[in-house]
C-alpha atoms as a PDB file:
ATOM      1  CA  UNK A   1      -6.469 104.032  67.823  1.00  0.00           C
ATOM      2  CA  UNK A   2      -5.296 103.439  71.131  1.00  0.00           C
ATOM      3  CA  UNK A   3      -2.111 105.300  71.018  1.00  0.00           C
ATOM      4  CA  UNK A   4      -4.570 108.363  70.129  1.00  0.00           C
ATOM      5  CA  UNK A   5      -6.126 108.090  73.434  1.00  0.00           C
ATOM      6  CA  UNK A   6      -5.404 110.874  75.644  1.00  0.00           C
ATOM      7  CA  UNK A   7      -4.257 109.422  79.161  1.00  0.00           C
ATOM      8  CA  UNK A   8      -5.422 110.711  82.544  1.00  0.00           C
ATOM      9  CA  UNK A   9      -1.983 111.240  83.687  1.00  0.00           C
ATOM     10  CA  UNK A  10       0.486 113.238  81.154  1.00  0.00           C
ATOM     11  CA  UNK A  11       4.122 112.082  80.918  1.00  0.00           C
ATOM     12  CA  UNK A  12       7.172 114.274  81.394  1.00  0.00           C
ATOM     13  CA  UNK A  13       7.037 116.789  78.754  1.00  0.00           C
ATOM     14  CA  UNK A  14       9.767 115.330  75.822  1.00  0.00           C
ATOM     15  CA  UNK A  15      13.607 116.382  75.899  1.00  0.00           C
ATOM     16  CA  UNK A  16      13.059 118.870  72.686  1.00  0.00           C
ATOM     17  CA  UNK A  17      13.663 122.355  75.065  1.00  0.00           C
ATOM     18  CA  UNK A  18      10.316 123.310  75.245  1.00  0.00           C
ATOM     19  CA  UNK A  19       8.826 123.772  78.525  1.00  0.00           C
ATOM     20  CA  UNK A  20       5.168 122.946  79.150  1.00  0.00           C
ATOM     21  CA  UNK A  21       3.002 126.238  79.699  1.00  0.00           C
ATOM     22  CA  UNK A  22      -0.372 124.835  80.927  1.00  0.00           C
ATOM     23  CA  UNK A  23      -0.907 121.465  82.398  1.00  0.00           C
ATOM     24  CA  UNK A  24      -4.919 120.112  82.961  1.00  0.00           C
ATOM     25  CA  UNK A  25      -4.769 117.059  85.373  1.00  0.00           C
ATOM     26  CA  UNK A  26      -7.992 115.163  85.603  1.00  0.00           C
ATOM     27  CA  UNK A  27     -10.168 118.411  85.670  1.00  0.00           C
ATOM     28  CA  UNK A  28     -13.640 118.576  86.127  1.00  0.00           C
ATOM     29  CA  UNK A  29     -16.672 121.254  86.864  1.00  0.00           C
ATOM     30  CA  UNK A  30     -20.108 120.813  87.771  1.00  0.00           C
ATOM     31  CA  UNK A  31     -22.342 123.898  86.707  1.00  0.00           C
ATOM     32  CA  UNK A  32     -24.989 125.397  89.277  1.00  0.00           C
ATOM     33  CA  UNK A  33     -27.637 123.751  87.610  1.00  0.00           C
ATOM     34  CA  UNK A  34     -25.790 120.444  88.044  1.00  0.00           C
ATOM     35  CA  UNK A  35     -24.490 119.927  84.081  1.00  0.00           C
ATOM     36  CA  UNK A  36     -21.388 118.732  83.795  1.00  0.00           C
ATOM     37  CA  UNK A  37     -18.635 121.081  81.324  1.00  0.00           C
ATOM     38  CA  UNK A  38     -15.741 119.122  81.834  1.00  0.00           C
ATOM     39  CA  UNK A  39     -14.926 115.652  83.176  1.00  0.00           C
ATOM     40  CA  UNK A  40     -11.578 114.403  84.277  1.00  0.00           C
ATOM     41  CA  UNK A  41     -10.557 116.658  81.586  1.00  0.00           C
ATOM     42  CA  UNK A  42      -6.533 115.774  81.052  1.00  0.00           C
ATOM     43  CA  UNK A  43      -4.789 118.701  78.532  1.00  0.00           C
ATOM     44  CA  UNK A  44      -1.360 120.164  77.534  1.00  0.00           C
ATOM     45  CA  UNK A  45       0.103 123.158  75.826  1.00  0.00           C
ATOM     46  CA  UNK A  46       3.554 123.357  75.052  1.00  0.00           C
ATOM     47  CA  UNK A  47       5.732 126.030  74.261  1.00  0.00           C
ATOM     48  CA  UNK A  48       5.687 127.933  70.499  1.00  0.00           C
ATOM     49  CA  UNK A  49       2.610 124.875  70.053  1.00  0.00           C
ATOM     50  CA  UNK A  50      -0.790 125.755  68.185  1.00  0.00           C
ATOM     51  CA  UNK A  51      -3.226 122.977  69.671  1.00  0.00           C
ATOM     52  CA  UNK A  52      -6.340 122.662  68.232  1.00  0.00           C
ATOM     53  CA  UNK A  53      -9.631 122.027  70.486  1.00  0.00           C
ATOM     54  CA  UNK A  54     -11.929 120.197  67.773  1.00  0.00           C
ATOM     55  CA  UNK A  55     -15.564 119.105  69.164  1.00  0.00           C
ATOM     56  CA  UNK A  56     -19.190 119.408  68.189  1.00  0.00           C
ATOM     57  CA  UNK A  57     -21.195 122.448  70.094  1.00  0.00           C
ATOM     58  CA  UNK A  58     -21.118 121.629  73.524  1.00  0.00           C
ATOM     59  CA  UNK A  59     -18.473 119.497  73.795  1.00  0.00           C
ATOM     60  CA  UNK A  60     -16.855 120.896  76.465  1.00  0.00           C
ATOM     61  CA  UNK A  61     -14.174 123.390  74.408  1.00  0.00           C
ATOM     62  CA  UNK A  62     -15.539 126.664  75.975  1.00  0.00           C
ATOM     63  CA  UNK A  63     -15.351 125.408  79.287  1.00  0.00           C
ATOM     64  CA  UNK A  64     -11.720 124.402  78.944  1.00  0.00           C
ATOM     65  CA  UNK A  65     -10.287 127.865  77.596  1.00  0.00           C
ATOM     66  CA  UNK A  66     -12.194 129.410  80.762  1.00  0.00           C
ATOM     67  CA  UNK A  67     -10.391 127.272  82.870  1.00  0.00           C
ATOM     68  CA  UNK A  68      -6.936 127.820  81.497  1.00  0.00           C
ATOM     69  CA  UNK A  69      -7.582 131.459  81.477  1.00  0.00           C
ATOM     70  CA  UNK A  70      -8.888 131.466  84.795  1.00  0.00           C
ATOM     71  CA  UNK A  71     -12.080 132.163  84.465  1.00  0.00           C
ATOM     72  CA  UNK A  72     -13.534 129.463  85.814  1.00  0.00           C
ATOM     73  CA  UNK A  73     -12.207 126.813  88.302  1.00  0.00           C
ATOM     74  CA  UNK A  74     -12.301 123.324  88.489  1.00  0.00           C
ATOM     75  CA  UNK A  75     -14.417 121.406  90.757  1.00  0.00           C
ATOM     76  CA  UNK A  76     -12.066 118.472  91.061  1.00  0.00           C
ATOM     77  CA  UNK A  77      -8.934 118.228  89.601  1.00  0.00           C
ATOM     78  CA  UNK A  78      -6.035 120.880  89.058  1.00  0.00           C
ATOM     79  CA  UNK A  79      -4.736 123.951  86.812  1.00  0.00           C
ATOM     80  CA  UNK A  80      -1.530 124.278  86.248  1.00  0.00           C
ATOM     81  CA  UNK A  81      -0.484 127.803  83.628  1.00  0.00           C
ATOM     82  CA  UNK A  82       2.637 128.911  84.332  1.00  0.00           C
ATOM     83  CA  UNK A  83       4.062 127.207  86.923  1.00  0.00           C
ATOM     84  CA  UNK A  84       0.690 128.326  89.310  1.00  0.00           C
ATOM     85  CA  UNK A  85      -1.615 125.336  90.546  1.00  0.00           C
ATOM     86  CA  UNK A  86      -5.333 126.245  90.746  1.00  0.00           C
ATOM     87  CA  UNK A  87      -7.615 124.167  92.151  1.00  0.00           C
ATOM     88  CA  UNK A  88     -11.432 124.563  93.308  1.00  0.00           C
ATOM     89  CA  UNK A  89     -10.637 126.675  97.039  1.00  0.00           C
ATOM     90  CA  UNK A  90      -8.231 128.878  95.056  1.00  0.00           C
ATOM     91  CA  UNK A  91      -8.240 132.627  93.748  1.00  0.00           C
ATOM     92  CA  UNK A  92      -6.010 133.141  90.315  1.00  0.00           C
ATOM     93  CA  UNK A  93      -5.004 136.077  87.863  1.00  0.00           C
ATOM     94  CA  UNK A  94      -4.162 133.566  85.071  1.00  0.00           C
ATOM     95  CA  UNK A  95      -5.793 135.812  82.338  1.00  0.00           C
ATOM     96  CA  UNK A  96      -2.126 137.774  82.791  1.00  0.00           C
ATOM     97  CA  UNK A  97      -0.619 134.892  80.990  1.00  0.00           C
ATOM     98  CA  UNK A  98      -3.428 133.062  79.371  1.00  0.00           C
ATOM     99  CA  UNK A  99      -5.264 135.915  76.994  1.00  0.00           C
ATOM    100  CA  UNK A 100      -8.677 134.632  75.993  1.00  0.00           C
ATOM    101  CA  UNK A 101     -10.543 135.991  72.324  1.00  0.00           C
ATOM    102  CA  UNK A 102     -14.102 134.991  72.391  1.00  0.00           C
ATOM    103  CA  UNK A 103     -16.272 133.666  69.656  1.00  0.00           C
ATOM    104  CA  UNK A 104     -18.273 136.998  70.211  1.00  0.00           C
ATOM    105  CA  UNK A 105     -15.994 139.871  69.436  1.00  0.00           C
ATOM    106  CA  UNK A 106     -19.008 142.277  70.718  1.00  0.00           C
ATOM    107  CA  UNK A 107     -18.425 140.608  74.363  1.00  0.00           C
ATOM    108  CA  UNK A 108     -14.948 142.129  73.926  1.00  0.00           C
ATOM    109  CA  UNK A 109     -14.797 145.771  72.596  1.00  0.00           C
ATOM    110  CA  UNK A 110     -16.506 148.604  74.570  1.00  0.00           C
ATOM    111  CA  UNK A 111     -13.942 151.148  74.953  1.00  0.00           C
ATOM    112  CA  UNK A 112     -15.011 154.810  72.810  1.00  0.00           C
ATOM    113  CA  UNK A 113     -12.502 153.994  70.495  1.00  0.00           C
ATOM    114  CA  UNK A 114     -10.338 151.191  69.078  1.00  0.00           C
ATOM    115  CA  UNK A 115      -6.916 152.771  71.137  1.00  0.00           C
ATOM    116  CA  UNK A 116      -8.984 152.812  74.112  1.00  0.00           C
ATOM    117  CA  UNK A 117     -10.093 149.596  73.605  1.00  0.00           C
ATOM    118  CA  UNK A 118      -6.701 148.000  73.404  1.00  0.00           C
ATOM    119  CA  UNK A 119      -5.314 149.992  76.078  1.00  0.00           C
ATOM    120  CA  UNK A 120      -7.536 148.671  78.287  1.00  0.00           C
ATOM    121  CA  UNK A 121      -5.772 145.113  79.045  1.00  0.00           C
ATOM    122  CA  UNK A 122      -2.177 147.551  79.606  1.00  0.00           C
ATOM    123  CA  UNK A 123      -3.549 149.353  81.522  1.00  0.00           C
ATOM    124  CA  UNK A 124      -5.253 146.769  83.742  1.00  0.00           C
ATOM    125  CA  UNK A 125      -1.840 145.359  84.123  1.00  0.00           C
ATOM    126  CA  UNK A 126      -0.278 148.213  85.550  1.00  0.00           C
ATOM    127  CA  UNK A 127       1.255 150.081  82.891  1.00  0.00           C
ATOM    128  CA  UNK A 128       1.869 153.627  82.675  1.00  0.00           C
ATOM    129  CA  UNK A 129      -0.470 155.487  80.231  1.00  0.00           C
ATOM    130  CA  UNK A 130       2.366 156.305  77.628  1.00  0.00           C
ATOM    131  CA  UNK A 131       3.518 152.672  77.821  1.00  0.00           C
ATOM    132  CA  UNK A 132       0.086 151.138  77.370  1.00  0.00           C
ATOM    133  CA  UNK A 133      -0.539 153.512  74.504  1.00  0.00           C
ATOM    134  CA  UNK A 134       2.674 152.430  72.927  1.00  0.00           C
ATOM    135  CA  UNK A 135       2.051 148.727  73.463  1.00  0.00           C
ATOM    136  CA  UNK A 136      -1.634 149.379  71.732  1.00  0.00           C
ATOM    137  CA  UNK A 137      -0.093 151.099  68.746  1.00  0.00           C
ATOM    138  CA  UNK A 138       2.190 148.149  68.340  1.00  0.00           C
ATOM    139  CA  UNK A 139      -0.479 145.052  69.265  1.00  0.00           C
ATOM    140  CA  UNK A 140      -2.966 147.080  65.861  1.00  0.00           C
ATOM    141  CA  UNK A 141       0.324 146.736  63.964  1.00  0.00           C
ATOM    142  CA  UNK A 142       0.912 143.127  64.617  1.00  0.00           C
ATOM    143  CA  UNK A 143      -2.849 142.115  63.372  1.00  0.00           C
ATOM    144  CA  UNK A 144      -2.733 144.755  60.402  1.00  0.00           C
ATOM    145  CA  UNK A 145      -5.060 146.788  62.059  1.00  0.00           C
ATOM    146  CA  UNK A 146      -3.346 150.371  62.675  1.00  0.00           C
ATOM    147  CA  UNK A 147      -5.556 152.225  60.264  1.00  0.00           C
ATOM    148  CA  UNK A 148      -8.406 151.526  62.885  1.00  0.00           C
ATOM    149  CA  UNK A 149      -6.639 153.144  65.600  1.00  0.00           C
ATOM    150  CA  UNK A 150      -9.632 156.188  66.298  1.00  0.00           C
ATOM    151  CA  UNK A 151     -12.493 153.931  64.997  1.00  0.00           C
ATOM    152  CA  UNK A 152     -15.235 153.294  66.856  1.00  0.00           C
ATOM    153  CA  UNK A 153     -15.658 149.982  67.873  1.00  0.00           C
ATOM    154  CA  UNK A 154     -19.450 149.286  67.409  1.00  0.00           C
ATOM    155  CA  UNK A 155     -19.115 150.754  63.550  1.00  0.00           C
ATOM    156  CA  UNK A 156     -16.007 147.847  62.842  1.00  0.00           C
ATOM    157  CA  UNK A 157     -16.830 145.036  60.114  1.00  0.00           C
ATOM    158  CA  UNK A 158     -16.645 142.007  62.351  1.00  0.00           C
ATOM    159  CA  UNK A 159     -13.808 141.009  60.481  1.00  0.00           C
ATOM    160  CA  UNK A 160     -11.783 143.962  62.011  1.00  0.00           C
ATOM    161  CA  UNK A 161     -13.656 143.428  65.387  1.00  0.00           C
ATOM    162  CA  UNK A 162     -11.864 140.395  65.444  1.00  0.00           C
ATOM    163  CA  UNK A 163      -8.400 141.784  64.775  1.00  0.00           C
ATOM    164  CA  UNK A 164      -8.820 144.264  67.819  1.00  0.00           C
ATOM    165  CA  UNK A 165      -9.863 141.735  69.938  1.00  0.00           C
ATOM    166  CA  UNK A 166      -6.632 139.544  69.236  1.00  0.00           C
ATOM    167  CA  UNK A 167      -4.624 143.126  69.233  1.00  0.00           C
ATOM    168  CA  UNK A 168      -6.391 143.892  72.968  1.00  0.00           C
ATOM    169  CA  UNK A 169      -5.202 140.569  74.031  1.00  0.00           C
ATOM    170  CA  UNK A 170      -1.755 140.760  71.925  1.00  0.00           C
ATOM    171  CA  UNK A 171      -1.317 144.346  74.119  1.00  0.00           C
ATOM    172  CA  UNK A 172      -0.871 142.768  77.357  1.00  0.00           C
ATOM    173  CA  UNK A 173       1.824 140.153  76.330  1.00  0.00           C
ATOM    174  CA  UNK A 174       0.559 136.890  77.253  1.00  0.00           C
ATOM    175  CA  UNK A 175       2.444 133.905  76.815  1.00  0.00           C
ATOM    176  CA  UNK A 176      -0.504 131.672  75.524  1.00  0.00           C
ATOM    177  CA  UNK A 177      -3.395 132.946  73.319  1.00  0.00           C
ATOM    178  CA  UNK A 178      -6.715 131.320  73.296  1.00  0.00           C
ATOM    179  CA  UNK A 179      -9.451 131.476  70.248  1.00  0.00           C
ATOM    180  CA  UNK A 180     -12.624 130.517  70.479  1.00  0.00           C
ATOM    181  CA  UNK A 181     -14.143 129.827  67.139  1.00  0.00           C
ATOM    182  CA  UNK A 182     -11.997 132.272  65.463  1.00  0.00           C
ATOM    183  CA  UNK A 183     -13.107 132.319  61.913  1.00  0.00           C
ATOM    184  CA  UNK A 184     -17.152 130.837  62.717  1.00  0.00           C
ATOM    185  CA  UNK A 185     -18.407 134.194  61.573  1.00  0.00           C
ATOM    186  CA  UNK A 186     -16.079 135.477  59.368  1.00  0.00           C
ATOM    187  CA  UNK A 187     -15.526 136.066  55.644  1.00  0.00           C
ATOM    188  CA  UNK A 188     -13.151 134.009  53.539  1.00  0.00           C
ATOM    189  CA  UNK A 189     -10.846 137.191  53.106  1.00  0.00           C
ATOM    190  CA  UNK A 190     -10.716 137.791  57.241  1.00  0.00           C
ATOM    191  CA  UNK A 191     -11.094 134.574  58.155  1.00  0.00           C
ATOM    192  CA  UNK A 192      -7.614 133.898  55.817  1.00  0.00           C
ATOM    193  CA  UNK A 193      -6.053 136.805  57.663  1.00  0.00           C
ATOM    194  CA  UNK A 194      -7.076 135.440  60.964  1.00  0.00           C
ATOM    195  CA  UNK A 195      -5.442 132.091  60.195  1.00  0.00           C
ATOM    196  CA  UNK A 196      -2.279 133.762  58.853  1.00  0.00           C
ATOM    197  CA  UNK A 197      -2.135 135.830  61.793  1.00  0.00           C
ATOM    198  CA  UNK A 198      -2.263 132.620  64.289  1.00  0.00           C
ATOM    199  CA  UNK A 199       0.738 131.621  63.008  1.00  0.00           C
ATOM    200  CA  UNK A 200       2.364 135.084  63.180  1.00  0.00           C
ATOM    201  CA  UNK A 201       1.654 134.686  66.843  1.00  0.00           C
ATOM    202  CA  UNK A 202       3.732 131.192  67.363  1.00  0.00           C
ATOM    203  CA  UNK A 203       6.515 131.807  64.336  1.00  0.00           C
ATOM    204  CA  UNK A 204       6.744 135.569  65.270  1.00  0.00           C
ATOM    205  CA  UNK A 205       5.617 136.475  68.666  1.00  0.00           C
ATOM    206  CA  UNK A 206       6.355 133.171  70.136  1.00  0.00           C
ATOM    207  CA  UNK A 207       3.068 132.623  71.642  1.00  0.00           C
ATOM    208  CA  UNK A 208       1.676 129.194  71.789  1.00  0.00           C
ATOM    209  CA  UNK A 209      -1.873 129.421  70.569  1.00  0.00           C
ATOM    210  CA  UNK A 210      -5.104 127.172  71.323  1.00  0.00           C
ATOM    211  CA  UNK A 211      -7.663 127.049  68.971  1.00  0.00           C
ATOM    212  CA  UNK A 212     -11.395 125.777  69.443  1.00  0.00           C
ATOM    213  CA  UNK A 213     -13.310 125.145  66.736  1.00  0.00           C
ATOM    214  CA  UNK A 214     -15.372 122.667  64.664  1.00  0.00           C
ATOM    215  CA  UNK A 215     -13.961 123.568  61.376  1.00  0.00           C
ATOM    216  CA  UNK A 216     -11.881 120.679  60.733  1.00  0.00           C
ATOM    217  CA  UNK A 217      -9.964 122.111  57.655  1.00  0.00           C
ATOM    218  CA  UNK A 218      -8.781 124.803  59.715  1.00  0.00           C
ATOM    219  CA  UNK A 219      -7.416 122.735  62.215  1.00  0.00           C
ATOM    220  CA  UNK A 220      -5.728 120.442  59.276  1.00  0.00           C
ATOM    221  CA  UNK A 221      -4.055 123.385  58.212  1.00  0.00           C
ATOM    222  CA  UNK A 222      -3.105 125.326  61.278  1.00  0.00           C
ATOM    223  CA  UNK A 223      -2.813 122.747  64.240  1.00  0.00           C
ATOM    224  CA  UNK A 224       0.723 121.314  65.271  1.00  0.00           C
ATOM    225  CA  UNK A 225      -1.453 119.452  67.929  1.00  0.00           C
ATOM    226  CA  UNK A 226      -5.382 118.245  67.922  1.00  0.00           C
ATOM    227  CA  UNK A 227      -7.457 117.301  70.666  1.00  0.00           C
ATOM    228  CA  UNK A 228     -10.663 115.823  70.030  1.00  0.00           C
ATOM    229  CA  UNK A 229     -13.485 116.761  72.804  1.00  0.00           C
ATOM    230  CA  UNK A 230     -16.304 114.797  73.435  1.00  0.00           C
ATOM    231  CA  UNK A 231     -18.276 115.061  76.385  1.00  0.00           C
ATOM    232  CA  UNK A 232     -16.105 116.730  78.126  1.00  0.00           C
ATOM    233  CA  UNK A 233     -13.328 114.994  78.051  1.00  0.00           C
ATOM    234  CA  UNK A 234     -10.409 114.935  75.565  1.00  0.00           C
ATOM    235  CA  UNK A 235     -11.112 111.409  73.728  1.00  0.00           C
ATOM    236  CA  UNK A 236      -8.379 111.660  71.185  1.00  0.00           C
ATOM    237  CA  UNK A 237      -5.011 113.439  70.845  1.00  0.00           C
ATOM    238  CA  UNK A 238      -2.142 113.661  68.072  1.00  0.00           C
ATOM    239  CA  UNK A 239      -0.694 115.441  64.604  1.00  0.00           C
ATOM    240  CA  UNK A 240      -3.159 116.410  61.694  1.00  0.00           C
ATOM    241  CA  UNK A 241      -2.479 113.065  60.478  1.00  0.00           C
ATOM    242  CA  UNK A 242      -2.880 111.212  62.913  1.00  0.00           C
ATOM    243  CA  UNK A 243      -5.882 112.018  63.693  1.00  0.00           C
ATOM    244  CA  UNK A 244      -7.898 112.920  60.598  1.00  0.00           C
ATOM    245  CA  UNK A 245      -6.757 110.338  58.793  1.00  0.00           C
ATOM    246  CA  UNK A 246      -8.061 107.738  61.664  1.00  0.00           C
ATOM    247  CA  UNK A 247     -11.685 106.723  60.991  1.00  0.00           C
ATOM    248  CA  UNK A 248     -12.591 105.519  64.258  1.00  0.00           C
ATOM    249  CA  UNK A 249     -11.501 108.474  66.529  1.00  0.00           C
ATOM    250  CA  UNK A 250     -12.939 111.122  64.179  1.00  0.00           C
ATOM    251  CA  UNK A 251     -16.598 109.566  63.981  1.00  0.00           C
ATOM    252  CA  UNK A 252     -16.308 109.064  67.843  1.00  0.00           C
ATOM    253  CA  UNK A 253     -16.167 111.912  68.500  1.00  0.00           C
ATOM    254  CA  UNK A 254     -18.586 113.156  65.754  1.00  0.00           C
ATOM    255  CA  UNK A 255     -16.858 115.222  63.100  1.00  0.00           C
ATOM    256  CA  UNK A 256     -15.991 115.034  59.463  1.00  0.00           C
ATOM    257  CA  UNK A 257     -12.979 114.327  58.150  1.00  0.00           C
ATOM    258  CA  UNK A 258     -11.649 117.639  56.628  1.00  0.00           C
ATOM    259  CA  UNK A 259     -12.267 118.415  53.030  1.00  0.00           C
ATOM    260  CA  UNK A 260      -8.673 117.862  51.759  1.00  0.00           C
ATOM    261  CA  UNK A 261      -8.999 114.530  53.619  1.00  0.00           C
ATOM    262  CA  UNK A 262     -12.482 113.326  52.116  1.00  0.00           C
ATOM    263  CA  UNK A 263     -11.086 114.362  48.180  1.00  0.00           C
ATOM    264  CA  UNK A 264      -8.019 112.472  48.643  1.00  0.00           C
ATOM    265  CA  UNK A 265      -9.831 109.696  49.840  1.00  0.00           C
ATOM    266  CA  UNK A 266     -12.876 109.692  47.536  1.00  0.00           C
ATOM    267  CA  UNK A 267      -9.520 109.950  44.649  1.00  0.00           C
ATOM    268  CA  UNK A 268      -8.148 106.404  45.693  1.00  0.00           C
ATOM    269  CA  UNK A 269     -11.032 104.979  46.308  1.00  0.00           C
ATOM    270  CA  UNK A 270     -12.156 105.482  42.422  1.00  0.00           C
ATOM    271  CA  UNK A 271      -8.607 104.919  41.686  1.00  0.00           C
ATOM    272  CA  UNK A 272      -8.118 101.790  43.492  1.00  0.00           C
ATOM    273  CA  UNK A 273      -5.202 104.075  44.882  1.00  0.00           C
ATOM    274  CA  UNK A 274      -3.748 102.538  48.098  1.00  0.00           C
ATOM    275  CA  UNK A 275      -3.489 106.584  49.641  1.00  0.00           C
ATOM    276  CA  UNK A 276      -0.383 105.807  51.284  1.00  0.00           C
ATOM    277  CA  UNK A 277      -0.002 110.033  51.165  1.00  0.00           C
ATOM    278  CA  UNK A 278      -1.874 111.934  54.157  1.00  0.00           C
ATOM    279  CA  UNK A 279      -2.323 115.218  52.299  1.00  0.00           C
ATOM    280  CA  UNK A 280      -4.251 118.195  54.997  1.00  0.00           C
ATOM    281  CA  UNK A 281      -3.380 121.081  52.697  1.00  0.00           C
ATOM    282  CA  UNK A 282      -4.632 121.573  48.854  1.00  0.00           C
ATOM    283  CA  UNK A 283      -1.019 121.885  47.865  1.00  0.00           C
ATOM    284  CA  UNK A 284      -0.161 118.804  49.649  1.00  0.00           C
ATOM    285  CA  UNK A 285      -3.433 117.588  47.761  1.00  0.00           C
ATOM    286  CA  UNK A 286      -2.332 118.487  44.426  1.00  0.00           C
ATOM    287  CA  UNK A 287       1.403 116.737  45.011  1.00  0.00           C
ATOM    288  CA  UNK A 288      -0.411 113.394  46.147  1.00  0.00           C
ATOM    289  CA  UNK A 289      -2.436 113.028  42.919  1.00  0.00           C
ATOM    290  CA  UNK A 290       0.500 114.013  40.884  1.00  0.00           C
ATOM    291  CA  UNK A 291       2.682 111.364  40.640  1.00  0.00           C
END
């Protein structure tokens, strides 16, 4: 377990050609009321990466991606996104570079129309009207979501609120994507083309993603990276594997192990199976038990 632990201090990013995008060193905030969101809070995003923020409610997840993005600072502790340091005395326009979809697509979409809606971010960034229109058109293409183009917002599914949100963000060319809870409210149809679309962002678009969520079988599937949160603080880091098939770190921190997981081990446990497969995916379930 202890090579799981997430250190206060990161090394130097590995020799692989990816540079890091967004560097947490020992963060922490205090609230006005005196709670505590984060606490020496130590994190890492890496280029064309989809890290996955896994916690209970309140763990501190939320309070992370508004750091990142910008939104909030840090009371001790630094920022780094992009090669900018932010600290607690310090202004920041890190949302250009960190775009943030919340859990509540409603806290998102206001514009008249969908277009307008999208065009918003472009044109907050200084584009010309033509130009922000034409990035727009091309963000609703990206998620699937052109047919929506003179919708009104309010009147969306919230399965296509969702895509608009992501194609609002997607507009304004970020080079890191945050989710929060992307699929928590969704239907299984959206919430597949949600997840599909996360990885069109890093295999496509080449935007490294971070996802928060408590769903662990989305992060199984999705996540090249996992972070455990617990109070806070990051307790655990590593692959899928690593870390949901580690006992310890996962009831630490107060999850279940993902479906897939719990099967395959419920299967050699009635088998007297020694599991030395570590399937996250039901087609990587299926080719464990058939052998």
């Amino acid at each position: 377990m202890n090579n799981l632990k997430n250190p206060c201090c990161y090394p130097p990013p590995a020799p692989d050609g990816r540079a890091e995008l967004i560097h947490v060193d020992c963060a922490s905030h205090v609230y006005p009321n005196g709670s505590v969101g984060i606490h020496h809070m130590c994190f890492r995003v890496m280029e064309r990466e989809i890290v996955a923020l896994c916690g209970r409610n309140g763990s501190g997840k939320s309070t992370l991606i508004e750091h990142v993005n910008g939104l909030l600072r840090p009371s001790e502790g630094k920022v780094v996104v992009n090669g900018q340091t932010i600290g607690s005395d310090q202004t920041s326009d890190l949302w250009k570079d960190v775009g943030v979809v919340f859990q509540n697509s409603d806290d998102q979409l206001f514009a008249p129309t969908v277009l307008d809606d999208v065009m918003f971010g472009p044109l907050n960034l200084g584009m010309q009207r033509e130009e922000a229109h034409n990035a727009a058109l091309s963000a609703l293409s990206a998620v699937g979501a052109e047919c929506l183009v003179s919708r009104l917002p309010g009147y969306l599914s919230g399965g296509e609120k969702r895509l608009v949100s992501i194609a609002g963000i997607l507009a304004m060319q970020p080079k890191i994507i945050a989710l929060d809870e992307p699929t928590s409210d969704l239907d299984p149809a959206h919430s597949r083309i949600v997840e599909n679309l996360i990885r069109k962002l890093r295999d496509v678009h080449g935007i490294s993603v971070i996802v928060a969520t408590h769903d662990l079988d989305l992060a199984a599937r999705l996540a090249d990276r996992v972070c455990l949160v617990q109070n806070g603080s990051i307790c655990a880091e590593g692959s899928p594997e690593e870390i949901f098939y580690n006992d310890e770190v996962v009831q630490e921190a107060g999850l279940l192990h993902p479906e897939v997981v719990r099967i395959y081990r419920a299967y050699c446990e009635r088998t007297g199976g020694y599991g030395r497969k570590h399937p996250l995916t039901v087609e990587q379930l299926i080719d464990a038990l058939i052998v």
